[in-house]
PDB file of N, CA and C in Angstrom:
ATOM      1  N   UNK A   1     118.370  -2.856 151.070  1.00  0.00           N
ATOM      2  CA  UNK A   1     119.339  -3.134 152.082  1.00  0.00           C
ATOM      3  C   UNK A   1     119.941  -1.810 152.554  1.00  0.00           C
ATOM      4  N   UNK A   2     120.111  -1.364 153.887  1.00  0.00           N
ATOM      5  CA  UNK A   2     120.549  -0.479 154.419  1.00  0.00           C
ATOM      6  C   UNK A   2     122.103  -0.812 154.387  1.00  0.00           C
ATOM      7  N   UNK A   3     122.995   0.588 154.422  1.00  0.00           N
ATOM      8  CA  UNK A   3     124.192   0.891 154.350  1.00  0.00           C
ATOM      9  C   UNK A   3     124.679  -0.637 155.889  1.00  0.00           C
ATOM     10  N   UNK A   4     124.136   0.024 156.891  1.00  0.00           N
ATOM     11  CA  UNK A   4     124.660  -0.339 158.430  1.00  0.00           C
ATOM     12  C   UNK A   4     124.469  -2.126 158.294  1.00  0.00           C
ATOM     13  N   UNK A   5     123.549  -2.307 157.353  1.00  0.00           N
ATOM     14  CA  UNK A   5     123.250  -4.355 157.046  1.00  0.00           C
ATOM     15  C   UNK A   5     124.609  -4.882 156.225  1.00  0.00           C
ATOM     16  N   UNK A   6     124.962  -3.934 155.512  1.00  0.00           N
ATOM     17  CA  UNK A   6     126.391  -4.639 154.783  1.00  0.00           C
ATOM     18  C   UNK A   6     127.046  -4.654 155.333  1.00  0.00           C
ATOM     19  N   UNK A   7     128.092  -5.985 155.327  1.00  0.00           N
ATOM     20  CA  UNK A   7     129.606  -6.399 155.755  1.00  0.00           C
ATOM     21  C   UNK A   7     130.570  -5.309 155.159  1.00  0.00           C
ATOM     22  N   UNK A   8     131.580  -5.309 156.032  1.00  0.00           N
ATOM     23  CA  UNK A   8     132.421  -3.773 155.232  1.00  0.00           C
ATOM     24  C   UNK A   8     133.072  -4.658 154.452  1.00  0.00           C
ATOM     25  N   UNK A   9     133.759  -4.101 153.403  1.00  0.00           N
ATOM     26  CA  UNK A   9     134.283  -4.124 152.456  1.00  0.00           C
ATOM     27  C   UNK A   9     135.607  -4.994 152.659  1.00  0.00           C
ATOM     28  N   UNK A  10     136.189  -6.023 152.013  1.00  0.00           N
ATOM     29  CA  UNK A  10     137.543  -6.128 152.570  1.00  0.00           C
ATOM     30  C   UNK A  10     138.562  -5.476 151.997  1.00  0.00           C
ATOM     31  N   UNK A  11     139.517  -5.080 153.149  1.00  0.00           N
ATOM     32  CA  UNK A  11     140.813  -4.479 153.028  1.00  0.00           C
ATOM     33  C   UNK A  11     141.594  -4.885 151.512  1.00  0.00           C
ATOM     34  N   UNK A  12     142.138  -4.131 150.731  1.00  0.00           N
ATOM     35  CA  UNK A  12     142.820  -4.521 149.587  1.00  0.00           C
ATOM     36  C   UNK A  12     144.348  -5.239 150.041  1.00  0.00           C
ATOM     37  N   UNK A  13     144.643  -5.352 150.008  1.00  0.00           N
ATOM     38  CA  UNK A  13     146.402  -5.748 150.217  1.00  0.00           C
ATOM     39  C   UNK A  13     147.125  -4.893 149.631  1.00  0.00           C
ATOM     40  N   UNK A  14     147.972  -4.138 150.662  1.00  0.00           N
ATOM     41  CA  UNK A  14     148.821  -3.118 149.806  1.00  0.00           C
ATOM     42  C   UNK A  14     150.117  -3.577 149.371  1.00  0.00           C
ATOM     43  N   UNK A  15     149.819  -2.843 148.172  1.00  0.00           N
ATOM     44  CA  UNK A  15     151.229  -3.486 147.432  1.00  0.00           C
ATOM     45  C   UNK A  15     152.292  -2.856 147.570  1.00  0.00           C
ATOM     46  N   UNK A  16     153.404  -3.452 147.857  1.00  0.00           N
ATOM     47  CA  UNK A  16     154.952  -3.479 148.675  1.00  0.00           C
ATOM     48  C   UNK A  16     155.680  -2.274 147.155  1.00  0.00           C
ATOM     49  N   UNK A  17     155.194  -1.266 147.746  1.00  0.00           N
ATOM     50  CA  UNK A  17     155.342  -0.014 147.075  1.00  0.00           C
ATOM     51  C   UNK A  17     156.542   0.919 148.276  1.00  0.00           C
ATOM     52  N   UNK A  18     157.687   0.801 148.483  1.00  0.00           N
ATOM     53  CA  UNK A  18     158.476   1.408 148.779  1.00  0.00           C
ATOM     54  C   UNK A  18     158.539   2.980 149.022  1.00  0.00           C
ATOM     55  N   UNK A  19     158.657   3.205 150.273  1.00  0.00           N
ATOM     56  CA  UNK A  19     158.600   4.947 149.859  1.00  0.00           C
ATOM     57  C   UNK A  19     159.578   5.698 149.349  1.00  0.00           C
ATOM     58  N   UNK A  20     159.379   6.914 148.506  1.00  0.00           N
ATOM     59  CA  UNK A  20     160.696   7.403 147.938  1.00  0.00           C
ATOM     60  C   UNK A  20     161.910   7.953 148.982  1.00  0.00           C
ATOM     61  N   UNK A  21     161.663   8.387 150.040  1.00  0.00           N
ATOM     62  CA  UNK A  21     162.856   8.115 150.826  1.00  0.00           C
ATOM     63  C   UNK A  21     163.748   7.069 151.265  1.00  0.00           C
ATOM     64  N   UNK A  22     162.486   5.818 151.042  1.00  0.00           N
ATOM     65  CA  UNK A  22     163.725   4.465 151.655  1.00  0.00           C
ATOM     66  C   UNK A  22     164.271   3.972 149.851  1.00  0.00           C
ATOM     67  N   UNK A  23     163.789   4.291 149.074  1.00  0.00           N
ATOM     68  CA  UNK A  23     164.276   3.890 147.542  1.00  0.00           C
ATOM     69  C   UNK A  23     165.132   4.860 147.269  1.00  0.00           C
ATOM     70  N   UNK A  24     165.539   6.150 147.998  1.00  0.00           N
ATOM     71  CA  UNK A  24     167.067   7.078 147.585  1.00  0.00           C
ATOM     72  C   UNK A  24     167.610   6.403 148.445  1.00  0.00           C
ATOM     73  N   UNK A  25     167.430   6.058 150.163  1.00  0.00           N
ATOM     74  CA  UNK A  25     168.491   5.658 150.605  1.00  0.00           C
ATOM     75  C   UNK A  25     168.800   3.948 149.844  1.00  0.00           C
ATOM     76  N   UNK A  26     168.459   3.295 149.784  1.00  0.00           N
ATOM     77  CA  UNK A  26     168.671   2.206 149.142  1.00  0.00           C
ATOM     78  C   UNK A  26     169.840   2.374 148.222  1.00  0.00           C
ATOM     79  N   UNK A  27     169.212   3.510 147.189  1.00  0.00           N
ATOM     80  CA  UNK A  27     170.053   3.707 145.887  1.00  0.00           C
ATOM     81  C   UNK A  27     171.258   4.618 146.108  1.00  0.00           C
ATOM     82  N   UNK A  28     171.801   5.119 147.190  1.00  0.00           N
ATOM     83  CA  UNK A  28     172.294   6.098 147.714  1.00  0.00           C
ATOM     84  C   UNK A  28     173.402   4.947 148.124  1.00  0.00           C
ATOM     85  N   UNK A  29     172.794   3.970 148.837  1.00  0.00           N
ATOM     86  CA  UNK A  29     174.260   2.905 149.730  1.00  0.00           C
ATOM     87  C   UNK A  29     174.522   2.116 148.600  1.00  0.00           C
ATOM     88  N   UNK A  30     174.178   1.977 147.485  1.00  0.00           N
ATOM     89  CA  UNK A  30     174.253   0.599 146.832  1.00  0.00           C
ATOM     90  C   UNK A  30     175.883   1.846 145.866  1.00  0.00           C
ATOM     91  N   UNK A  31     174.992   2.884 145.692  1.00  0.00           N
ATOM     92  CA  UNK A  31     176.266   3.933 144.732  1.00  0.00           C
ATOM     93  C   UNK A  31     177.514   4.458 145.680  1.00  0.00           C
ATOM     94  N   UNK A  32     177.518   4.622 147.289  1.00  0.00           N
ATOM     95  CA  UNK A  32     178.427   4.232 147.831  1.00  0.00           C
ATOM     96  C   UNK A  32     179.229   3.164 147.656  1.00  0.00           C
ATOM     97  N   UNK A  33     178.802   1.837 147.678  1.00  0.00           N
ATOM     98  CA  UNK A  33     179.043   1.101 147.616  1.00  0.00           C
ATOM     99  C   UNK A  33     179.973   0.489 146.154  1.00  0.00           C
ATOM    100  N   UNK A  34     179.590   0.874 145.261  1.00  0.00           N
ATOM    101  CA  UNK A  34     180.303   0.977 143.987  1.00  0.00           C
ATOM    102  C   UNK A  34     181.241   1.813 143.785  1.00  0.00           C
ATOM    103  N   UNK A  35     181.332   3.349 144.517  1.00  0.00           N
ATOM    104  CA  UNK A  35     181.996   4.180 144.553  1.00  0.00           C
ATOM    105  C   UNK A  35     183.670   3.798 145.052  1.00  0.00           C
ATOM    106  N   UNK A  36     183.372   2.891 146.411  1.00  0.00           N
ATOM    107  CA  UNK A  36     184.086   2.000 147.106  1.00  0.00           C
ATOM    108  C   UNK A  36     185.002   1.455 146.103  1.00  0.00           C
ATOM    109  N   UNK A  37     184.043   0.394 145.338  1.00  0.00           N
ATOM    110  CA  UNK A  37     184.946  -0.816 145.299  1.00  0.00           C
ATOM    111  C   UNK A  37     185.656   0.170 143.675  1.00  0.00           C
ATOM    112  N   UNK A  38     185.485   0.568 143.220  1.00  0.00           N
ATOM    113  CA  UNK A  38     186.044   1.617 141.729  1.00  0.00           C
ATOM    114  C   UNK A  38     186.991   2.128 142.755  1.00  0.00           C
ATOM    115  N   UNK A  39     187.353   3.090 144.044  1.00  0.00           N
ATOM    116  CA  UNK A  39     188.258   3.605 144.740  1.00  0.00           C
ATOM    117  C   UNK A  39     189.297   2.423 144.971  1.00  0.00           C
ATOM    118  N   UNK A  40     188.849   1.246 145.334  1.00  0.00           N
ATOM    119  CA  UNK A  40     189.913   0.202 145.465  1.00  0.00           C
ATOM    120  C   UNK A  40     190.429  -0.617 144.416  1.00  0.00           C
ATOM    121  N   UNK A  41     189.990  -0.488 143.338  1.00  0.00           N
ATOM    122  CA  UNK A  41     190.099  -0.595 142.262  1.00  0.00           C
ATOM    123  C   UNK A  41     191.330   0.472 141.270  1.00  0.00           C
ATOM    124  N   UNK A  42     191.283   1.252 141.001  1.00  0.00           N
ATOM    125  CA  UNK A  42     191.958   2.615 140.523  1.00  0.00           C
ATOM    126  C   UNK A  42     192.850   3.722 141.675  1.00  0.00           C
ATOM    127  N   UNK A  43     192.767   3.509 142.627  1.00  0.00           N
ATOM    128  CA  UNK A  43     193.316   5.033 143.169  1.00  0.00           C
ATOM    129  C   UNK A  43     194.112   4.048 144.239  1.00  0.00           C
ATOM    130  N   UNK A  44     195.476   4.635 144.554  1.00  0.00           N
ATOM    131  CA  UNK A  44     196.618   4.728 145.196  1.00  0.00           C
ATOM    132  C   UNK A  44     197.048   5.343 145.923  1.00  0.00           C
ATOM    133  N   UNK A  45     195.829   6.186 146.018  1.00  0.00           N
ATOM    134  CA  UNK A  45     195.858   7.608 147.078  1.00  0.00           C
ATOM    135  C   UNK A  45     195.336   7.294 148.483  1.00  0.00           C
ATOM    136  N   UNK A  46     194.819   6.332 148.865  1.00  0.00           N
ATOM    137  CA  UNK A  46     193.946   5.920 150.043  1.00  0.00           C
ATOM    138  C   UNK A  46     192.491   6.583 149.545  1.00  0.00           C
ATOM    139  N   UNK A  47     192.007   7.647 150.448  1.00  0.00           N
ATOM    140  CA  UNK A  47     190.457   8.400 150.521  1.00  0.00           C
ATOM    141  C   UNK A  47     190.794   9.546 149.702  1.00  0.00           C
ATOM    142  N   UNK A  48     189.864   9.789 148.685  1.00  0.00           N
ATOM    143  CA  UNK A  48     190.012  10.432 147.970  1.00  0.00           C
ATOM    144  C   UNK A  48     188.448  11.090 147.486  1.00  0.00           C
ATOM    145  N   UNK A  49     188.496  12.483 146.684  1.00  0.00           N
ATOM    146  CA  UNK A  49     186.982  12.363 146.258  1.00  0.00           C
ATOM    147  C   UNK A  49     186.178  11.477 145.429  1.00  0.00           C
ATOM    148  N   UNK A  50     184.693  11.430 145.156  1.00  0.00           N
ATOM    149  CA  UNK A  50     184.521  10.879 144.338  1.00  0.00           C
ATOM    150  C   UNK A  50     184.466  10.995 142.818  1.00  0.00           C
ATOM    151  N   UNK A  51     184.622  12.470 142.457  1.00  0.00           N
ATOM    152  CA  UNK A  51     185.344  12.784 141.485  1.00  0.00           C
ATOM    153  C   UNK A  51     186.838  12.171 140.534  1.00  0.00           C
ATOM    154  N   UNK A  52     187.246  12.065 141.632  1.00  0.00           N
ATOM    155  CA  UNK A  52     188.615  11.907 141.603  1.00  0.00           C
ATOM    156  C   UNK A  52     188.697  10.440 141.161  1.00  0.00           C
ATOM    157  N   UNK A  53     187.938   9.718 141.879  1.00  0.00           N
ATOM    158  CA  UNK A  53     187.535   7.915 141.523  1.00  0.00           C
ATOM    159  C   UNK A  53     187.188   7.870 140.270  1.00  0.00           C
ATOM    160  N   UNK A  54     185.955   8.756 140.076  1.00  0.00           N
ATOM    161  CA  UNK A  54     185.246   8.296 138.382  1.00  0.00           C
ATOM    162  C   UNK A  54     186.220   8.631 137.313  1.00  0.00           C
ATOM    163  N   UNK A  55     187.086   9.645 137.679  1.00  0.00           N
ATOM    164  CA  UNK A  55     188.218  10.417 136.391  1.00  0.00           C
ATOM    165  C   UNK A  55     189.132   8.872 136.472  1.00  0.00           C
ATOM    166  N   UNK A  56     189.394   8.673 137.490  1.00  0.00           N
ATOM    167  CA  UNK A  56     190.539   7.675 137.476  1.00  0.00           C
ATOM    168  C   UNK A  56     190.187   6.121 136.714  1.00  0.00           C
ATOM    169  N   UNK A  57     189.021   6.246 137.075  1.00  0.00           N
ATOM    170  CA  UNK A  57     188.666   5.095 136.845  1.00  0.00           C
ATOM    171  C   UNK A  57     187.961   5.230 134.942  1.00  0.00           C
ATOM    172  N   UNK A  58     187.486   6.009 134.201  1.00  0.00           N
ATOM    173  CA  UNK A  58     187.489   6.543 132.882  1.00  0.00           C
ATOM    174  C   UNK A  58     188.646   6.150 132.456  1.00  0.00           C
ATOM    175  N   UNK A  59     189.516   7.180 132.811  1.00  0.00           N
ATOM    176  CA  UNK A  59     191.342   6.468 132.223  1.00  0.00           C
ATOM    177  C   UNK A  59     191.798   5.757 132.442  1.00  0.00           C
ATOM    178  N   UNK A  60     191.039   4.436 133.295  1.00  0.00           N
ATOM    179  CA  UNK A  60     191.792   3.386 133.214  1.00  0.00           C
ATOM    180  C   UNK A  60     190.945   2.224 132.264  1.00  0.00           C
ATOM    181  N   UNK A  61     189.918   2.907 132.044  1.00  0.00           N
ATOM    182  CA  UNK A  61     188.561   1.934 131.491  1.00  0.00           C
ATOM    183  C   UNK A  61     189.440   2.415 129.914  1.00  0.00           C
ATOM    184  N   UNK A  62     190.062   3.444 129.541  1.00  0.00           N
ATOM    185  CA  UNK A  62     190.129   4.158 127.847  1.00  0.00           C
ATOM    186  C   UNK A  62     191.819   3.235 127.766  1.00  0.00           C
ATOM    187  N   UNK A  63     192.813   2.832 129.142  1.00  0.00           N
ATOM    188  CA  UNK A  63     193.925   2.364 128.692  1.00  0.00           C
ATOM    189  C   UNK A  63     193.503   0.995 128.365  1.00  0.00           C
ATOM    190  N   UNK A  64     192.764   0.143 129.177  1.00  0.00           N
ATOM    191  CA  UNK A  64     192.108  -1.280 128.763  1.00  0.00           C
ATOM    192  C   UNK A  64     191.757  -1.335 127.189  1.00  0.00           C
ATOM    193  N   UNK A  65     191.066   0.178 126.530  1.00  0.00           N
ATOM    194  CA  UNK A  65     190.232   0.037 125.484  1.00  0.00           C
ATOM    195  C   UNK A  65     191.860  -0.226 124.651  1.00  0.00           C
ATOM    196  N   UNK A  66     193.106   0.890 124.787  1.00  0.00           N
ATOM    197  CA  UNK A  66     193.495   0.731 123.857  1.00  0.00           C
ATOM    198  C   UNK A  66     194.867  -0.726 124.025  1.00  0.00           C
ATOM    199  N   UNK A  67     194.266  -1.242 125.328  1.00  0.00           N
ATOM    200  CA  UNK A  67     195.571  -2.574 125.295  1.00  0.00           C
ATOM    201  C   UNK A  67     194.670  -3.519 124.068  1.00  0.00           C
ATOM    202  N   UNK A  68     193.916  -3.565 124.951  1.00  0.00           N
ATOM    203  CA  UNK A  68     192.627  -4.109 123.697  1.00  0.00           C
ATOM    204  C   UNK A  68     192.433  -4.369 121.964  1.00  0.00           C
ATOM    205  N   UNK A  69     192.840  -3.024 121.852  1.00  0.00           N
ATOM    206  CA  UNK A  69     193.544  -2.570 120.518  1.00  0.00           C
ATOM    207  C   UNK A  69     194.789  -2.584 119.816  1.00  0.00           C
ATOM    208  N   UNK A  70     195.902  -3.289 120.480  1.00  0.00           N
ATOM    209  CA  UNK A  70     196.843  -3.422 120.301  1.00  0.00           C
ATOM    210  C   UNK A  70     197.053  -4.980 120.225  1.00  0.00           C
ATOM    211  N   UNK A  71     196.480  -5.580 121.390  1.00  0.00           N
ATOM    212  CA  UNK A  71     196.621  -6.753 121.025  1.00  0.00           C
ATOM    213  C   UNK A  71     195.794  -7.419 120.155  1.00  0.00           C
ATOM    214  N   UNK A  72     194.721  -6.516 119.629  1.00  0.00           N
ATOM    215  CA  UNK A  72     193.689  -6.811 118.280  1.00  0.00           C
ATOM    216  C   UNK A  72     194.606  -7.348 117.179  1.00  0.00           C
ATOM    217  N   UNK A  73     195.046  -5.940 117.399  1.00  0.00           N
ATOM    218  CA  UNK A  73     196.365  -5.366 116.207  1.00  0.00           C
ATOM    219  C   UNK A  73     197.482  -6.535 115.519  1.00  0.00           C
ATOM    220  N   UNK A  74     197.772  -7.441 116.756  1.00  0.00           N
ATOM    221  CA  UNK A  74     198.856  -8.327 116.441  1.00  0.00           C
ATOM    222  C   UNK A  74     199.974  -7.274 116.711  1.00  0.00           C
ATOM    223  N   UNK A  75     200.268  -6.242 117.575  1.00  0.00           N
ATOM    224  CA  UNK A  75     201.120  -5.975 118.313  1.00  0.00           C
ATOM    225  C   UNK A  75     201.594  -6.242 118.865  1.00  0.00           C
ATOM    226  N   UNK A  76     201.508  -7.290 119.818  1.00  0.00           N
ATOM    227  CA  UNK A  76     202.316  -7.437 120.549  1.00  0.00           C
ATOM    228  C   UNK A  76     202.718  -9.676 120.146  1.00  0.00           C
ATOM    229  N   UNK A  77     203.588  -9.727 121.120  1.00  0.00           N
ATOM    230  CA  UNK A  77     203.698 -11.098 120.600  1.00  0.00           C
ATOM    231  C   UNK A  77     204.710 -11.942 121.468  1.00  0.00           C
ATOM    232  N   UNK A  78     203.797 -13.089 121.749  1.00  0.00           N
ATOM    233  CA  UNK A  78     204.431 -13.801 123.272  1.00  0.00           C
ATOM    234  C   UNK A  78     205.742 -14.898 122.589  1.00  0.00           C
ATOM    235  N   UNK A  79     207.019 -14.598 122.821  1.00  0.00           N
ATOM    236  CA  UNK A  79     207.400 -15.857 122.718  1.00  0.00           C
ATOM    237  C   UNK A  79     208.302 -16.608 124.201  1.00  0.00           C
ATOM    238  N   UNK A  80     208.626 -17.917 124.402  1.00  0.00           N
ATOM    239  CA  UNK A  80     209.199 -18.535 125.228  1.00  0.00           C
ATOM    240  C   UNK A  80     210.828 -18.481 125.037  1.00  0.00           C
ATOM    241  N   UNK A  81     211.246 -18.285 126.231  1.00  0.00           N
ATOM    242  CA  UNK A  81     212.496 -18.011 126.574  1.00  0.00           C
ATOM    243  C   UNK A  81     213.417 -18.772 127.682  1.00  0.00           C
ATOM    244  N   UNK A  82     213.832 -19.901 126.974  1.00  0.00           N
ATOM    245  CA  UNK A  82     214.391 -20.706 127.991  1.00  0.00           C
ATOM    246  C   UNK A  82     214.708 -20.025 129.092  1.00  0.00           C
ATOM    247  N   UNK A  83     214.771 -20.500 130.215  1.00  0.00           N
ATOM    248  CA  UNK A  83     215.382 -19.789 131.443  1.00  0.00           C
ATOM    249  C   UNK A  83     216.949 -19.973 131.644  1.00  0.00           C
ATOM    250  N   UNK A  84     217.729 -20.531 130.833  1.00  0.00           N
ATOM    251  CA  UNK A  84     219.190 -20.599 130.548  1.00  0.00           C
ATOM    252  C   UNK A  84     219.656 -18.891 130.285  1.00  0.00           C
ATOM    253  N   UNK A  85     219.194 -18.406 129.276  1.00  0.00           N
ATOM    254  CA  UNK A  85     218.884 -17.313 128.327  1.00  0.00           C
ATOM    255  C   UNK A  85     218.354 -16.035 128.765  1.00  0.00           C
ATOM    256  N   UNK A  86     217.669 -16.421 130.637  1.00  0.00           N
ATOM    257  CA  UNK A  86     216.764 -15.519 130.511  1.00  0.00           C
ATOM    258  C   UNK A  86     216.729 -14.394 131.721  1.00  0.00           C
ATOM    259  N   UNK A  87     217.239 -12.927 131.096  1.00  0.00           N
ATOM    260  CA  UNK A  87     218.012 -12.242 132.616  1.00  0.00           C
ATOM    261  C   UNK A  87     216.963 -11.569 133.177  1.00  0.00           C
ATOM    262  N   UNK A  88     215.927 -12.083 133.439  1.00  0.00           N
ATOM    263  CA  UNK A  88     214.872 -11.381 134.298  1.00  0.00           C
ATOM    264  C   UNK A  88     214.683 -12.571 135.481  1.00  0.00           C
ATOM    265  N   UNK A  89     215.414 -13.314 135.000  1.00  0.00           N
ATOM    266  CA  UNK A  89     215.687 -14.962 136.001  1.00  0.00           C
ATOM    267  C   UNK A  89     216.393 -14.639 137.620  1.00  0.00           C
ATOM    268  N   UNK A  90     217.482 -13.715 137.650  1.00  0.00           N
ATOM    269  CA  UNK A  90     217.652 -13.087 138.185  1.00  0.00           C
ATOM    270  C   UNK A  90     216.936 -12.325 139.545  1.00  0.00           C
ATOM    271  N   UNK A  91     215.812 -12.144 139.137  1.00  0.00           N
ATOM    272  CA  UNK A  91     214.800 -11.029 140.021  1.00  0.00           C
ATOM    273  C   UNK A  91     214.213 -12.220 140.419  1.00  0.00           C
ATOM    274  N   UNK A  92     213.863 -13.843 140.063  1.00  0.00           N
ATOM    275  CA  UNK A  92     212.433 -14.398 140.522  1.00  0.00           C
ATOM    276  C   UNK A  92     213.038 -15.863 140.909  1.00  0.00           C
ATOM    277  N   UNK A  93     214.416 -15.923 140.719  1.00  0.00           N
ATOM    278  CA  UNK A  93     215.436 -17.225 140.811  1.00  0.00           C
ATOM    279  C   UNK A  93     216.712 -17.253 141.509  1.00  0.00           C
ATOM    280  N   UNK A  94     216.564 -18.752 142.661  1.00  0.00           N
ATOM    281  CA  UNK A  94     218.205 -18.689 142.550  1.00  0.00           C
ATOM    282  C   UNK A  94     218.722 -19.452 141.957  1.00  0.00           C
ATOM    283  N   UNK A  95     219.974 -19.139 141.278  1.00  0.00           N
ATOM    284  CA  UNK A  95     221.250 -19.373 140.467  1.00  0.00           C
ATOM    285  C   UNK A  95     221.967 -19.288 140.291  1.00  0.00           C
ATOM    286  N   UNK A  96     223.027 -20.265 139.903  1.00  0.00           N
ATOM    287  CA  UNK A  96     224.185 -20.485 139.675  1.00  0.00           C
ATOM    288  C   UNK A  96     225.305 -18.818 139.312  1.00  0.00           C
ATOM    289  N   UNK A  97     226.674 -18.527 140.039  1.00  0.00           N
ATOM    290  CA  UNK A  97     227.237 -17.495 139.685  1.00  0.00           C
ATOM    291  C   UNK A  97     227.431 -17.224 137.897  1.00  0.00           C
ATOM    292  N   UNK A  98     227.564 -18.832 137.297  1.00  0.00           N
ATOM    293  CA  UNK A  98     227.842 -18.213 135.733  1.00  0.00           C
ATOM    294  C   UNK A  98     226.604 -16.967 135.368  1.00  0.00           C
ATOM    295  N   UNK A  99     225.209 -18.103 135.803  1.00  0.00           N
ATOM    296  CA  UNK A  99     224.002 -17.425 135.179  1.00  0.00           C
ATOM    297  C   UNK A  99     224.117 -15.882 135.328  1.00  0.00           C
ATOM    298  N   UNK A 100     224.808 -15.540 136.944  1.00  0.00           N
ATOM    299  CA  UNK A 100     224.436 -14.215 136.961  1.00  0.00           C
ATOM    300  C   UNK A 100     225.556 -13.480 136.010  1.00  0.00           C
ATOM    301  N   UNK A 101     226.665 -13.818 135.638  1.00  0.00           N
ATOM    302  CA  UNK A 101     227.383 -13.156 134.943  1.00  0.00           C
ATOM    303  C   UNK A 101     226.857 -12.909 134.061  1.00  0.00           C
ATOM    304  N   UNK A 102     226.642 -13.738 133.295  1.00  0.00           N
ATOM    305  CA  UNK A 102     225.357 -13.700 131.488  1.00  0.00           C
ATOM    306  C   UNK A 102     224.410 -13.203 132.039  1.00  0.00           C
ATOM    307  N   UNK A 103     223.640 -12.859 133.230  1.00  0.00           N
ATOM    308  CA  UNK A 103     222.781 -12.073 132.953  1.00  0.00           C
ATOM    309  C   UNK A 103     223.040 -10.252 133.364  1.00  0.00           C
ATOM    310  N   UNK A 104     224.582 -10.643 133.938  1.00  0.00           N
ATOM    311  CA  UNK A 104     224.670  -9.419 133.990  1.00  0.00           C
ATOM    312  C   UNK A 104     225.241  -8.612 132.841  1.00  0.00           C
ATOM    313  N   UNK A 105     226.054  -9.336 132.013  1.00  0.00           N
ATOM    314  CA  UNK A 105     226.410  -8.795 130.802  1.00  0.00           C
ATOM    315  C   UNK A 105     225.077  -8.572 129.695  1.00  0.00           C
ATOM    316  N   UNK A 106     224.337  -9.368 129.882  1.00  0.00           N
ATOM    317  CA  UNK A 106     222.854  -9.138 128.897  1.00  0.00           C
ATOM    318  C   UNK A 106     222.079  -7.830 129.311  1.00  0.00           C
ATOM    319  N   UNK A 107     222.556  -7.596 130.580  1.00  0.00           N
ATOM    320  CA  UNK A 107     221.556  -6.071 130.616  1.00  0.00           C
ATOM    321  C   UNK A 107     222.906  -4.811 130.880  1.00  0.00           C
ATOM    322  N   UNK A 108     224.041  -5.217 130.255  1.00  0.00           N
ATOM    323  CA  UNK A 108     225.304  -4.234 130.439  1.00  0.00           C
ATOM    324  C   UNK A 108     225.724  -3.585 131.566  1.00  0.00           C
ATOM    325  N   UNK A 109     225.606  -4.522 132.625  1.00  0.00           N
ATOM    326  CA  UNK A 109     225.649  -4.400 134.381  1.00  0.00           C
ATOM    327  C   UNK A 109     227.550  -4.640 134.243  1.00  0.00           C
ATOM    328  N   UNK A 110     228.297  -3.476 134.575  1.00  0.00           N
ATOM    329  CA  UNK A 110     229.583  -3.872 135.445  1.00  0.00           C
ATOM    330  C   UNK A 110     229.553  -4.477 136.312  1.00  0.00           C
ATOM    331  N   UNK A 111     230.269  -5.644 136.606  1.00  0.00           N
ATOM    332  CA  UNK A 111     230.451  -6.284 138.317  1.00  0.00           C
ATOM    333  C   UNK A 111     231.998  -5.101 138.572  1.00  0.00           C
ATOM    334  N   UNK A 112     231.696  -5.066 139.412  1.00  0.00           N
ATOM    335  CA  UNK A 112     232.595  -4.280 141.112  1.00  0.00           C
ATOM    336  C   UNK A 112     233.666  -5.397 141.422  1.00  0.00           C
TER     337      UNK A 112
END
């Protein structure tokens, strides 16, 4: 059989092999993109570097570790506080003039 008598060969199917320029930009917006939401996350500054994000965001990942650790600890400890009793009632309530007196004497507030 002569070369020119055979059917050509069929085409392989190429496999969805990405080129390395569109796989940095890919990986490039996706780490923007994280960069972002860690900036809105941690920083109070508005635009800032991205330096500045990852430091911020480390020390806030190491204060989590040690709330973490404290409340492991049995440090800390929730109890209930009637709201009769309770002078932070004040800031989130309205109430009666006695209440505010008792709560102003509970945090050693002169009235004027």
């Amino acid at each position: 059989m002569k070369k020119s008598d055979r059917e050509p060969a069929p085409k392989k199917p190429r496999i969805g092999t990405p080129s390395p320029l569109l796989t940095f930009k890919v990986q490039n917006e996706k780490l923007r993109d994280r960069i972002t939401a860690l900036q809105q996350l941690v920083s109070l500054f508005g635009k800032v570097d991205t330096t500045f994000i990852l430091f911020e965001a480390i020390e806030y990942i190491k204060f989590l570790h040690e709330q973490v650790g404290v409340l492991e600890e049995g440090g800390v400890t929730l109890e209930k506080i009637h709201t009769s009793v309770n002078p932070t009632d004040m800031l989130t309530k309205v109430f009666p003039k006695e209440k505010f007196k008792f709560c102003a004497t509970s945090l050693d507030l002169t009235m004027a």
